[in-house]
Protein backbone atom coordinates (compact mmCIF):
# COMPACT_ATOMS: atom_id res chain seq x y z
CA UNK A 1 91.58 108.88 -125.14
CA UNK A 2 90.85 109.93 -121.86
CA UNK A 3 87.57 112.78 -121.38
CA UNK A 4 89.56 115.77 -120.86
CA UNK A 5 87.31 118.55 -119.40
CA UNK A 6 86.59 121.45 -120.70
CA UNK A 7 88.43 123.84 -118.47
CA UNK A 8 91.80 122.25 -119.39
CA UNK A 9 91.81 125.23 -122.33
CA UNK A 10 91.69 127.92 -119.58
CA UNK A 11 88.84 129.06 -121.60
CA UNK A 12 86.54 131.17 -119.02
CA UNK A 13 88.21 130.06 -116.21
CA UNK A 14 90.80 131.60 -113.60
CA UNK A 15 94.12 129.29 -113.24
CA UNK A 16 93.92 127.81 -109.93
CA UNK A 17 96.21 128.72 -107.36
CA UNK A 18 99.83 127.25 -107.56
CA UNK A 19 99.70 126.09 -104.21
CA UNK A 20 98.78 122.78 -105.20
CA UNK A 21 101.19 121.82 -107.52
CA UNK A 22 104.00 123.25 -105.15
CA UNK A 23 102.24 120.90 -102.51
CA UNK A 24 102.62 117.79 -104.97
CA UNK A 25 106.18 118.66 -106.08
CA UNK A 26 107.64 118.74 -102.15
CA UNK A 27 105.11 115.57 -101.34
CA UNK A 28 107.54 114.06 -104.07
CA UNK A 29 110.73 115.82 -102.54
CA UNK A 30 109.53 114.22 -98.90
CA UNK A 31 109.04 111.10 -99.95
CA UNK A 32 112.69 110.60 -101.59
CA UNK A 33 111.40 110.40 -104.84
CA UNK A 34 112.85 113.34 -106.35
CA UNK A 35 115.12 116.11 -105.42
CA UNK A 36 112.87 119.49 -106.55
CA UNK A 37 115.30 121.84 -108.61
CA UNK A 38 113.01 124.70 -109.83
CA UNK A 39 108.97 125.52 -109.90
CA UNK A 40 107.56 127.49 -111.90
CA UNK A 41 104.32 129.01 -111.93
CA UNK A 42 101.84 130.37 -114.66
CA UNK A 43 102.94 132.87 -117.64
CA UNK A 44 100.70 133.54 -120.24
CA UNK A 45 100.61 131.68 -123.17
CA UNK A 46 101.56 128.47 -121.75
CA UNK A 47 98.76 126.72 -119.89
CA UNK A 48 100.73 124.30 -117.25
CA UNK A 49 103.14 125.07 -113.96
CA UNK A 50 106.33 123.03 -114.25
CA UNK A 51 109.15 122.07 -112.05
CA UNK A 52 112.26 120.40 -112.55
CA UNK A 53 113.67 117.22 -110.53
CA UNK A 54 116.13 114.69 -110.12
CA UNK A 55 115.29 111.33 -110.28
CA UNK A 56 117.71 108.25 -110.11
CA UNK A 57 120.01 111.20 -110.84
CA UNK A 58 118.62 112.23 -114.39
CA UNK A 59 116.75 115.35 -115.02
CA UNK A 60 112.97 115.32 -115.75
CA UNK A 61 109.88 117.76 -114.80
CA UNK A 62 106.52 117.56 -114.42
CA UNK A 63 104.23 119.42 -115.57
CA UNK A 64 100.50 120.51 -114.26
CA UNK A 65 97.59 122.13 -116.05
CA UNK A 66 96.96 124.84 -114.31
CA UNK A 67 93.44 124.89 -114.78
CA UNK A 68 92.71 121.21 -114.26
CA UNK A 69 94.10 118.66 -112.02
CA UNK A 70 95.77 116.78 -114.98
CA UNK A 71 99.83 115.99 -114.89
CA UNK A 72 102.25 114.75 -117.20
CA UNK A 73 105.90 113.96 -116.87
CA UNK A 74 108.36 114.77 -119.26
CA UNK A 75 112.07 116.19 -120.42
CA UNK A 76 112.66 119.34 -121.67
CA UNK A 77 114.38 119.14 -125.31
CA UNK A 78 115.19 121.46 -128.23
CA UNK A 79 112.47 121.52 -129.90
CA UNK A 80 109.79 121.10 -126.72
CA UNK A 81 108.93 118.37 -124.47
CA UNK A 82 109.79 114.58 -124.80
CA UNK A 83 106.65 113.36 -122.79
CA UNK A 84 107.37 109.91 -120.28
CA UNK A 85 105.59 107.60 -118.29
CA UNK A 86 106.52 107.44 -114.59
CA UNK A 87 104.85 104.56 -113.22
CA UNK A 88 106.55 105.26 -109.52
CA UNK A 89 105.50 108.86 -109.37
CA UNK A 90 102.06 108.15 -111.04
CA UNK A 91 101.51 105.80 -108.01
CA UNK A 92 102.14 107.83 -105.57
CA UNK A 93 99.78 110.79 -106.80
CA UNK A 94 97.35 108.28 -107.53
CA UNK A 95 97.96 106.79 -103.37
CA UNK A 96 98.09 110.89 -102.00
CA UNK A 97 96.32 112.73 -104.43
CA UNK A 98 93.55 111.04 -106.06
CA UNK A 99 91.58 113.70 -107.79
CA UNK A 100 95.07 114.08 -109.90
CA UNK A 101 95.21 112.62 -113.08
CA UNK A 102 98.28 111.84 -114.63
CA UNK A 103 98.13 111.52 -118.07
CA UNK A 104 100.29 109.33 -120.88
CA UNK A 105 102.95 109.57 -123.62
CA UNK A 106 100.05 108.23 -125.54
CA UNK A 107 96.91 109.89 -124.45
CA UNK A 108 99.03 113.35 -124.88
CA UNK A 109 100.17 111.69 -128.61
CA UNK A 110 96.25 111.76 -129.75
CA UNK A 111 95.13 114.39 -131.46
CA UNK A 112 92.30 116.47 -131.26
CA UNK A 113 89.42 114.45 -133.82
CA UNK A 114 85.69 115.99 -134.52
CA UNK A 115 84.08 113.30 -132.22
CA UNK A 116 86.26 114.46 -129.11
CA UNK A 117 84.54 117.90 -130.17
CA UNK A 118 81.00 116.72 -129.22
CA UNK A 119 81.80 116.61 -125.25
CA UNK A 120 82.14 120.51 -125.29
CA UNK A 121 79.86 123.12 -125.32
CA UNK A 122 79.48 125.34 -128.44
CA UNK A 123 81.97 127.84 -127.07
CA UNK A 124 84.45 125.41 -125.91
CA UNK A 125 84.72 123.51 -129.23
CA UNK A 126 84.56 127.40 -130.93
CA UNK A 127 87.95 128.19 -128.87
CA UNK A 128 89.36 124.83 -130.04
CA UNK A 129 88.03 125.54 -133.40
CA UNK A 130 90.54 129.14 -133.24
């Protein structure tokens, strides 16, 4: 499992501003990677901005947390989100914006054990804890 860090909880922390994720979404569009649909930005509870493409002409988003530079592509079912891997798009992030980390189908499949609890502070792993 990849470190997440702390701040990916939004606990004590401001969401960052929406700017970059717009940026990234259009970088995409520019590119002729995707054709951007819709963007949306932070609502409480959810933790992430989204937006909604097409790519090879089949729907799919992406989706940012918006208090960490961390990414994950996916397809909006039913009963939530049907996480993918997107090797071309997680290239060219990786190529244009390499402090964004785009994470798996798998890493997002782990759950939460008590040894990933020991790389936060006391009240991080107390807000994971609730």
């Amino acid at each position: 499992m990849r470190f997440l860090p702390e701040e990916f909880m939004g606990y004590n922390v401001e969401p960052t501003d929406i700017k970059q994720f717009t940026e990234l979404c259009y970088m995409l569009g520019r590119l002729g990677q995707v054709q951007i649909k819709t963007i949306q930005g932070y609502e409480y509870p959810k933790n992430y901005y989204s937006a909604t493409f097409i790519e090879k002409g089949s729907s799919c988003s992406i989706f940012m947390n918006c208090y960490s530079p961390l990414v994950a592509f996916g397809v909006i079912r039913e009963r939530g989100i049907l996480f993918e891997q997107n090797a071309t798009l997680e290239s060219l992030i990786a190529h244009h914006y390499p402090y964004i980390k785009v994470l798996t189908p798998k890493e997002l499949a782990v759950g939460i054990q008590p040894s990933h609890l020991s790389a936060f502070s006391p009240k991080g792993r107390a807000a994971i804890e609730y």
